[in-house]
N, C-alpha and C. Protein backbone atom coordinates (compact mmCIF):
# COMPACT_ATOMS: atom_id res chain seq x y z
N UNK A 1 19.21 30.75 60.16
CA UNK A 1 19.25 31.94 59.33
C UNK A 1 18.64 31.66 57.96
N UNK A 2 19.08 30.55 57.44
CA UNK A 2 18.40 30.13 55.97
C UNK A 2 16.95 30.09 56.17
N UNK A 3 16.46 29.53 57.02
CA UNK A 3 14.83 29.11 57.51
C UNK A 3 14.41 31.00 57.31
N UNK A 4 14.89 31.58 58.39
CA UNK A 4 14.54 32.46 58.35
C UNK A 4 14.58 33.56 56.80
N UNK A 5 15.23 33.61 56.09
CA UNK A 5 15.72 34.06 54.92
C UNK A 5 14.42 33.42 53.89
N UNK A 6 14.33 32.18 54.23
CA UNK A 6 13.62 31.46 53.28
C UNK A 6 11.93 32.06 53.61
N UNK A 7 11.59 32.25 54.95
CA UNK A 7 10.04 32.52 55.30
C UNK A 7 10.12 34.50 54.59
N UNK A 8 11.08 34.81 54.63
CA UNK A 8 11.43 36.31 53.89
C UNK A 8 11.05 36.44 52.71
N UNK A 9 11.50 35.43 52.45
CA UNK A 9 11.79 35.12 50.30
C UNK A 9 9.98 35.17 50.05
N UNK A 10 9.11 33.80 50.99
CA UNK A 10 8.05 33.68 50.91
C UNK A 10 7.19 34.59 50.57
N UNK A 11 7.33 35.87 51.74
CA UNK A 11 6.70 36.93 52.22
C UNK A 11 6.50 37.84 51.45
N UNK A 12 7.78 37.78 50.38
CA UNK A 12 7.80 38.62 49.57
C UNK A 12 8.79 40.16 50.00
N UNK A 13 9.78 39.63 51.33
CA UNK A 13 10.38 40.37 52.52
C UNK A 13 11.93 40.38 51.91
N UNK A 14 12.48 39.67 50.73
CA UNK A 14 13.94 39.99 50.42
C UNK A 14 13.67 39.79 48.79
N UNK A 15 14.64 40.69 49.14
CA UNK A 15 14.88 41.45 47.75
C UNK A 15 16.38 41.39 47.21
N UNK A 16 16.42 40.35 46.22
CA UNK A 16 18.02 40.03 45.65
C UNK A 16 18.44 40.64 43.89
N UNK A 17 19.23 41.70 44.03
CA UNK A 17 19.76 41.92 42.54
C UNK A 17 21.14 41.38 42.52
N UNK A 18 22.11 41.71 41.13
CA UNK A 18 22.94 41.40 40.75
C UNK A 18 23.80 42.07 41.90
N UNK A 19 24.61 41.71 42.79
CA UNK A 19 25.56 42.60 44.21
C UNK A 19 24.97 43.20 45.34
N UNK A 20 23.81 42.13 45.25
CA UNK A 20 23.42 42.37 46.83
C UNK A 20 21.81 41.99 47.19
N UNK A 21 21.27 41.93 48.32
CA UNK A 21 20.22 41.97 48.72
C UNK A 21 19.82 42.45 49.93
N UNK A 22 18.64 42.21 50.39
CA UNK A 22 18.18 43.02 51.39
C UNK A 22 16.91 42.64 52.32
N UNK A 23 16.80 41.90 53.42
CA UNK A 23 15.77 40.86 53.94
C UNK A 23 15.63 41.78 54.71
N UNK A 24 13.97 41.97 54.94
CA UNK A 24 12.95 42.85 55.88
C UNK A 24 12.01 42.22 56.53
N UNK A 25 11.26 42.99 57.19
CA UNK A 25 9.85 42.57 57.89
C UNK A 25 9.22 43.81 57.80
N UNK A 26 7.83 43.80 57.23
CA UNK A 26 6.79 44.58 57.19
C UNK A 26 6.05 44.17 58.87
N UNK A 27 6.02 44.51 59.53
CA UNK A 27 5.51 44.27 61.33
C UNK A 27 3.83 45.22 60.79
N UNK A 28 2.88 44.71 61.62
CA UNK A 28 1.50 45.11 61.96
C UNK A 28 1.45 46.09 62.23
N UNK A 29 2.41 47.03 62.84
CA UNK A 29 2.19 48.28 62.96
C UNK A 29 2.64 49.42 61.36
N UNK A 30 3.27 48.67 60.82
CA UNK A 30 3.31 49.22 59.98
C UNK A 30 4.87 49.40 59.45
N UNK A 31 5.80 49.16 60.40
CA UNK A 31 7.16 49.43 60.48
C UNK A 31 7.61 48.40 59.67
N UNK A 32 8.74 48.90 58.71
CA UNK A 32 9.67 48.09 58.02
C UNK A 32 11.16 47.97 58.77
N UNK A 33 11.64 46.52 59.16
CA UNK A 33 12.80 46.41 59.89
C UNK A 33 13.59 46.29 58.91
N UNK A 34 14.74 46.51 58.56
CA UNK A 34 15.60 45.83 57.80
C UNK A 34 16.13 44.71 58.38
N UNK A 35 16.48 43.47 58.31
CA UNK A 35 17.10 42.61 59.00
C UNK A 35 18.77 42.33 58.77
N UNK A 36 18.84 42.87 57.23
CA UNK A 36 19.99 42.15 56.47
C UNK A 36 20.19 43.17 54.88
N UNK A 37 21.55 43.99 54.76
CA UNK A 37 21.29 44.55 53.71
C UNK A 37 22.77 44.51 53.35
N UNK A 38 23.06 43.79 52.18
CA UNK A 38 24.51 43.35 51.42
C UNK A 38 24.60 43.95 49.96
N UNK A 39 25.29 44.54 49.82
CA UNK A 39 26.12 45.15 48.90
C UNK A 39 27.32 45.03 48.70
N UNK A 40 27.59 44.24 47.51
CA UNK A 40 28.54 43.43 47.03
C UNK A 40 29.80 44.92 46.00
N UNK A 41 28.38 45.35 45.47
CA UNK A 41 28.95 46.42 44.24
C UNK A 41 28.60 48.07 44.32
N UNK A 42 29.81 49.23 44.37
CA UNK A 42 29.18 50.03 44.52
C UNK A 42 27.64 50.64 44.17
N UNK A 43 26.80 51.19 44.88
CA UNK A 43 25.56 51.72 44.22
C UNK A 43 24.11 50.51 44.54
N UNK A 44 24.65 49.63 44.82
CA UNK A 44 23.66 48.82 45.00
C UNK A 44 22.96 48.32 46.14
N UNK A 45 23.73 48.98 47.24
CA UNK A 45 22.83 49.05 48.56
C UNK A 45 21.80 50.64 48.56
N UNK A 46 22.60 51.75 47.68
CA UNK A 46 21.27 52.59 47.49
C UNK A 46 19.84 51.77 46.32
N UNK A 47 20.06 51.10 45.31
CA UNK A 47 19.24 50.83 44.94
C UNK A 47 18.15 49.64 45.59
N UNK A 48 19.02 48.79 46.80
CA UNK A 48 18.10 48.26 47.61
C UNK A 48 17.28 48.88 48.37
N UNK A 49 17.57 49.72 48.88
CA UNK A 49 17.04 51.06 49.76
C UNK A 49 15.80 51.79 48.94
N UNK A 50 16.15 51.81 48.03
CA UNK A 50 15.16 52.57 46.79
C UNK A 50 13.80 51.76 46.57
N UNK A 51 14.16 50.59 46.33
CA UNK A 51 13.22 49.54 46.41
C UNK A 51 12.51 49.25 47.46
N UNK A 52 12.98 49.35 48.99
CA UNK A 52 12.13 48.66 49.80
C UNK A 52 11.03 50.15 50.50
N UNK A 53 12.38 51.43 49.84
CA UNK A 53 11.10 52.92 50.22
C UNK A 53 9.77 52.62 48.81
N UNK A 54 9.72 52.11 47.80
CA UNK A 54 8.72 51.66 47.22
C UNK A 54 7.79 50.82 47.28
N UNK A 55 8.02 50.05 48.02
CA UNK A 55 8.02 48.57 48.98
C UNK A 55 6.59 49.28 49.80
N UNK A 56 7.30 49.81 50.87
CA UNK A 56 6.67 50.49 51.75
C UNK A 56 5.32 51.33 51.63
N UNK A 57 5.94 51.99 50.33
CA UNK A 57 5.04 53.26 49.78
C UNK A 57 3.21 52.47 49.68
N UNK A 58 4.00 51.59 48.82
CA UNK A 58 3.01 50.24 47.92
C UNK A 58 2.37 50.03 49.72
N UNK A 59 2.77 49.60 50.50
CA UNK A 59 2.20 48.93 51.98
C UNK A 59 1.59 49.47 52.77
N UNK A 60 1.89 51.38 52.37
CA UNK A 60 1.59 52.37 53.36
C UNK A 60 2.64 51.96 55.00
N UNK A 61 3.46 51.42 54.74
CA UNK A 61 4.20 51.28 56.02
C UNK A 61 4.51 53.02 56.02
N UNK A 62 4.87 53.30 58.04
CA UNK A 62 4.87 54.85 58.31
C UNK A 62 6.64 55.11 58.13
N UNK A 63 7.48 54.09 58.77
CA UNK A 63 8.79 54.49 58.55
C UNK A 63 9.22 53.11 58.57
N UNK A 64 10.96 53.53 57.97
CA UNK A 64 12.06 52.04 58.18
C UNK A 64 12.89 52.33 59.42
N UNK A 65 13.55 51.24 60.14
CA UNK A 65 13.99 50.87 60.97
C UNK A 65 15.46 50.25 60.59
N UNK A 66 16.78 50.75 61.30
CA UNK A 66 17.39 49.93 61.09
C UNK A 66 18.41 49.88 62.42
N UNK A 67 19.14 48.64 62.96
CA UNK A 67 19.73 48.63 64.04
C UNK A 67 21.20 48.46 63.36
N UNK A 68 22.41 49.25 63.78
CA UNK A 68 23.64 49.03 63.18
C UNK A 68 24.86 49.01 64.90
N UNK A 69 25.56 47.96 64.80
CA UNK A 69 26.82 47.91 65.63
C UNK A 69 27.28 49.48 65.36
N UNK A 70 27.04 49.78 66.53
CA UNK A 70 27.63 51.65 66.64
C UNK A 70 29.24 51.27 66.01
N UNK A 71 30.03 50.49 66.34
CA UNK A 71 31.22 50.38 65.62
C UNK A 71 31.59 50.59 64.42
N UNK A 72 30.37 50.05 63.10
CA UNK A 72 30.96 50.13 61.63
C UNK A 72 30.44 51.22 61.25
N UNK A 73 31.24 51.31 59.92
CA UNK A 73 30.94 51.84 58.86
C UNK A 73 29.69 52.38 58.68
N UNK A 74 29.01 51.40 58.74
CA UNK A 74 27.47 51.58 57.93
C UNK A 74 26.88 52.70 58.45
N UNK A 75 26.94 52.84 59.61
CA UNK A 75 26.37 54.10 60.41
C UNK A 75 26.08 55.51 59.62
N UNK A 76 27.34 55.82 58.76
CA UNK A 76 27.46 56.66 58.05
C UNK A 76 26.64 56.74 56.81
N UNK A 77 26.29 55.28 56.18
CA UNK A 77 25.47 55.56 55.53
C UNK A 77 24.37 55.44 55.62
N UNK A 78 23.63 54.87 56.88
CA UNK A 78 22.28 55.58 57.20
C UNK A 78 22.49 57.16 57.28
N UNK A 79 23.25 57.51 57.60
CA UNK A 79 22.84 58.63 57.61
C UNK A 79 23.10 59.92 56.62
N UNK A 80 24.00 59.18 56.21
CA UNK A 80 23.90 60.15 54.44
C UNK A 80 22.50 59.50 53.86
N UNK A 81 22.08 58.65 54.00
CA UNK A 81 20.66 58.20 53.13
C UNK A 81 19.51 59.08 54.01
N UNK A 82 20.23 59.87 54.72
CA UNK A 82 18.95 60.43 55.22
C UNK A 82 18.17 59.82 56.80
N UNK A 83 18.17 58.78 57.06
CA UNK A 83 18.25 58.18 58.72
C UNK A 83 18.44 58.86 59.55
N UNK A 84 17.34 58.83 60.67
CA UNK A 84 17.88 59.73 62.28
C UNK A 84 18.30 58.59 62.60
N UNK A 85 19.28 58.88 63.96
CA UNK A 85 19.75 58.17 65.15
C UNK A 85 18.47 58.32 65.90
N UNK A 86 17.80 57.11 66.20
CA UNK A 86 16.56 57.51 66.83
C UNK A 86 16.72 57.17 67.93
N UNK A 87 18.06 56.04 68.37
CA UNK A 87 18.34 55.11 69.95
C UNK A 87 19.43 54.69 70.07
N UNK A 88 20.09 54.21 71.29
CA UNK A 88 20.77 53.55 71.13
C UNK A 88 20.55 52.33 72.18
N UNK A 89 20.81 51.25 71.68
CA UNK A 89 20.36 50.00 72.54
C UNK A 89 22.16 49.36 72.93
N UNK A 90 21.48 48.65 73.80
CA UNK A 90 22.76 47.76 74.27
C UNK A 90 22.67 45.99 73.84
N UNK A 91 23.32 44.99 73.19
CA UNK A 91 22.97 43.79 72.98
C UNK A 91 23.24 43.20 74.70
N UNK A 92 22.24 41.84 74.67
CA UNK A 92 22.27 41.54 75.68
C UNK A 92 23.25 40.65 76.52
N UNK A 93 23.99 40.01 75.41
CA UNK A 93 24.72 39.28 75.77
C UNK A 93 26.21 39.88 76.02
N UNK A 94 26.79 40.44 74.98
CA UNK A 94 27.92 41.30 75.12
C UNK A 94 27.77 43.07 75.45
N UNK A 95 26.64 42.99 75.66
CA UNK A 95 26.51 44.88 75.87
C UNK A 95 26.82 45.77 74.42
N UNK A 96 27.67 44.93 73.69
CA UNK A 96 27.53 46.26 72.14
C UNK A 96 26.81 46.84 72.19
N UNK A 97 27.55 48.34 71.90
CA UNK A 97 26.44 49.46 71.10
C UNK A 97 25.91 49.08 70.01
N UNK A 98 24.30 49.22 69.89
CA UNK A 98 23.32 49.45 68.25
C UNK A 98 22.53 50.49 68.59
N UNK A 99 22.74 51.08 67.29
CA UNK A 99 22.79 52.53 66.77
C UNK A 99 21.14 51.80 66.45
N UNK A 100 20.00 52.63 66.54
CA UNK A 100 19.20 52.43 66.09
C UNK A 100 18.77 53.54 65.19
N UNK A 101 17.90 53.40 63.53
CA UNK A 101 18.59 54.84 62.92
C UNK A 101 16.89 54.42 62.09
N UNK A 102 15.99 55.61 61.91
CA UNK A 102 14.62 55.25 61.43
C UNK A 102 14.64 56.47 60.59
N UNK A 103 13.72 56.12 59.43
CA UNK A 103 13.18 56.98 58.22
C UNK A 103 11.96 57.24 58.01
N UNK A 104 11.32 57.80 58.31
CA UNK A 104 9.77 58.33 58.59
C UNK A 104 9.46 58.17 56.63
N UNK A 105 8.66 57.45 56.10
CA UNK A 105 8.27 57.30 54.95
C UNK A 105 7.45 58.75 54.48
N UNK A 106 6.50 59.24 55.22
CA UNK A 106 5.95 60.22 54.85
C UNK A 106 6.78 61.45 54.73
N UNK A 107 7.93 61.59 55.35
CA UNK A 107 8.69 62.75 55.53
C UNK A 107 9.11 63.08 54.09
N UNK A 108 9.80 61.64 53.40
CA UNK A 108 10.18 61.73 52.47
C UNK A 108 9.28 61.80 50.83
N UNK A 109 7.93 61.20 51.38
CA UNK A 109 6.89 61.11 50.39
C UNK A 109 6.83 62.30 49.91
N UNK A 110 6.97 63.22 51.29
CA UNK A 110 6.36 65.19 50.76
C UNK A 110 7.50 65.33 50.04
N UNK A 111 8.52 64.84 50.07
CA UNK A 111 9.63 65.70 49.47
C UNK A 111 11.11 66.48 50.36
N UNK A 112 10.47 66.43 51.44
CA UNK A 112 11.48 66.90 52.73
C UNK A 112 12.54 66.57 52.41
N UNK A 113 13.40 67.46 53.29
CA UNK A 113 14.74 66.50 53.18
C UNK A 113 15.64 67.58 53.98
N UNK A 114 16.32 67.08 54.82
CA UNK A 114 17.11 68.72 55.73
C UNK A 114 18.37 69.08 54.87
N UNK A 115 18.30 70.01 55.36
CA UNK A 115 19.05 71.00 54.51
C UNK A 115 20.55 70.74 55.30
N UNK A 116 21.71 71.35 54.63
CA UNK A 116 22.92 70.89 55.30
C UNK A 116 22.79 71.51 56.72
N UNK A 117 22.50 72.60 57.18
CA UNK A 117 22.57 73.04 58.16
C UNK A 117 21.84 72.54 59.81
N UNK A 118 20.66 71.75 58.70
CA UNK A 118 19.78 70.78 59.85
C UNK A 118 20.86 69.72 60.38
N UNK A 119 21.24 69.16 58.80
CA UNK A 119 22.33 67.49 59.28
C UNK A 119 23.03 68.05 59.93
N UNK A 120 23.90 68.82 60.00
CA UNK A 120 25.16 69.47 60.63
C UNK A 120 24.60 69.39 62.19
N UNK A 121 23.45 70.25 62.59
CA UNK A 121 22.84 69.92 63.41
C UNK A 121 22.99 69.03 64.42
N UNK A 122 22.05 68.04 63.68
CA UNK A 122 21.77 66.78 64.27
C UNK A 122 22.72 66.20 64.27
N UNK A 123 23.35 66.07 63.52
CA UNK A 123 24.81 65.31 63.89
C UNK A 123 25.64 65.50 65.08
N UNK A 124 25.58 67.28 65.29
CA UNK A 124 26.80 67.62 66.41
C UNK A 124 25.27 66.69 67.61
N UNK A 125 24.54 67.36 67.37
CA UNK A 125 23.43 66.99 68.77
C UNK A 125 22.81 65.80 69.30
N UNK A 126 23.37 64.99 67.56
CA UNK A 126 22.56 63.41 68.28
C UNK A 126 23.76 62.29 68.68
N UNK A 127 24.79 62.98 68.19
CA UNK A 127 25.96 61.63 68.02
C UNK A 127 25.89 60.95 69.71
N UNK A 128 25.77 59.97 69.11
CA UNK A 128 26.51 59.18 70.69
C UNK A 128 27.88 58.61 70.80
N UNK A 129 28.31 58.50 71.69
CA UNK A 129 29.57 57.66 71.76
C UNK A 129 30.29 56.63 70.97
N UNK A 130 29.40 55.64 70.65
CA UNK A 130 29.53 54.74 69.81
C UNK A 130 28.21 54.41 68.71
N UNK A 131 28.24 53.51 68.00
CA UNK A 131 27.14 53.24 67.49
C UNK A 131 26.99 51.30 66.98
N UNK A 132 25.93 50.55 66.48
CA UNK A 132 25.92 49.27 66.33
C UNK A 132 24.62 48.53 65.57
N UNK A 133 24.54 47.28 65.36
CA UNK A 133 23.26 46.58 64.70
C UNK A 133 23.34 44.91 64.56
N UNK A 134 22.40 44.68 63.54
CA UNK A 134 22.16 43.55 63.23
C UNK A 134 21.77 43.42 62.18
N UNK A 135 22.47 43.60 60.99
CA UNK A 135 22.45 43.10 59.36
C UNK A 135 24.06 43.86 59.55
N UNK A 136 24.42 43.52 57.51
CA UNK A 136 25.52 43.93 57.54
C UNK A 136 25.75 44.71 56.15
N UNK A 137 26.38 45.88 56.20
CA UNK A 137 26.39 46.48 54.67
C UNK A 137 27.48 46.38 54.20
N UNK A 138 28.34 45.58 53.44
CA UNK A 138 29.38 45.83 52.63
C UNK A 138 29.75 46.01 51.17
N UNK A 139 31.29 46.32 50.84
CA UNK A 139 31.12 46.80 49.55
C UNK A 139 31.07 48.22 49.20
N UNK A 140 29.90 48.77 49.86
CA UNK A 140 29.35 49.78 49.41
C UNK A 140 30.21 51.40 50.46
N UNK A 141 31.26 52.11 49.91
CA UNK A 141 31.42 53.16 50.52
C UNK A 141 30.36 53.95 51.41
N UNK A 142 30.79 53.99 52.47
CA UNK A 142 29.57 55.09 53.33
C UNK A 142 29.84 56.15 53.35
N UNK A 143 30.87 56.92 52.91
CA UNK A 143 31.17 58.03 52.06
C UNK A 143 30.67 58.94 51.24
């Protein structure tokens, strides 16, 4: 994990403030993964978020990616930040649900943004059963 963290740091792929950070991959197609996003102190996993949609902007990447254990928390705040449920995958070893949850960069470039009646929506229509991933958000209310 450090190796890996460390070829991140290199890349110019994590991003550390005062209560938290946030390790990515910019991929060839253009997609930003999140790998890892910690928030120690309220407010500071939105300002990681803020940073890597600038990140992106700067890269022309098309959207972010993120995989979450359908179980936690975090789920919720992809999707108050605006995140579809775009999948849901199964891990291979234990079968867990991951919630897979993506942000189209351009959507947000124009200015878009759904209105309560869209989320309401999508919410009753996309929820799945469970939800899951691979990074971890804490600290930070998903509220």
């Amino acid at each position: 994990m450090l190796l890996a963290m460390r070829e991140a740091a290199d890349k110019g792929w994590l991003f550390i403030v005062d209560g938290g950070l946030c390790e990515f991959r910019l991929r060839l197609d253009k997609q930003i993964t999140i790998y890892t996003i910690v928030s120690a102190k309220p407010g500071v996993g939105s300002q990681l978020l803020e940073r890597l949609f600038e990140y992106g902007c700067e890269h022309e990447a098309t959207f972010v990616q993120a995989k979450c254990p359908a179980d936690l928390p975090s789920n919720a705040w992809y999707e108050k930040k605006g995140f579809d449920l775009f999948d849901v995958e199964h891990t291979k070893r234990s079968g867990r649900k991951l919630n897979v949850w993506r942000l189209s960069l351009a959507e947000r470039q124009s200015g878009w943004s759904p209105s309560l009646n869209e989320m309401d929506r999508r919410r009753l229509s996309k929820r799945p059963e469970s939800r899951s991933f691979s990074h971890v958000l804490a600290g930070e209310s998903p509220v």
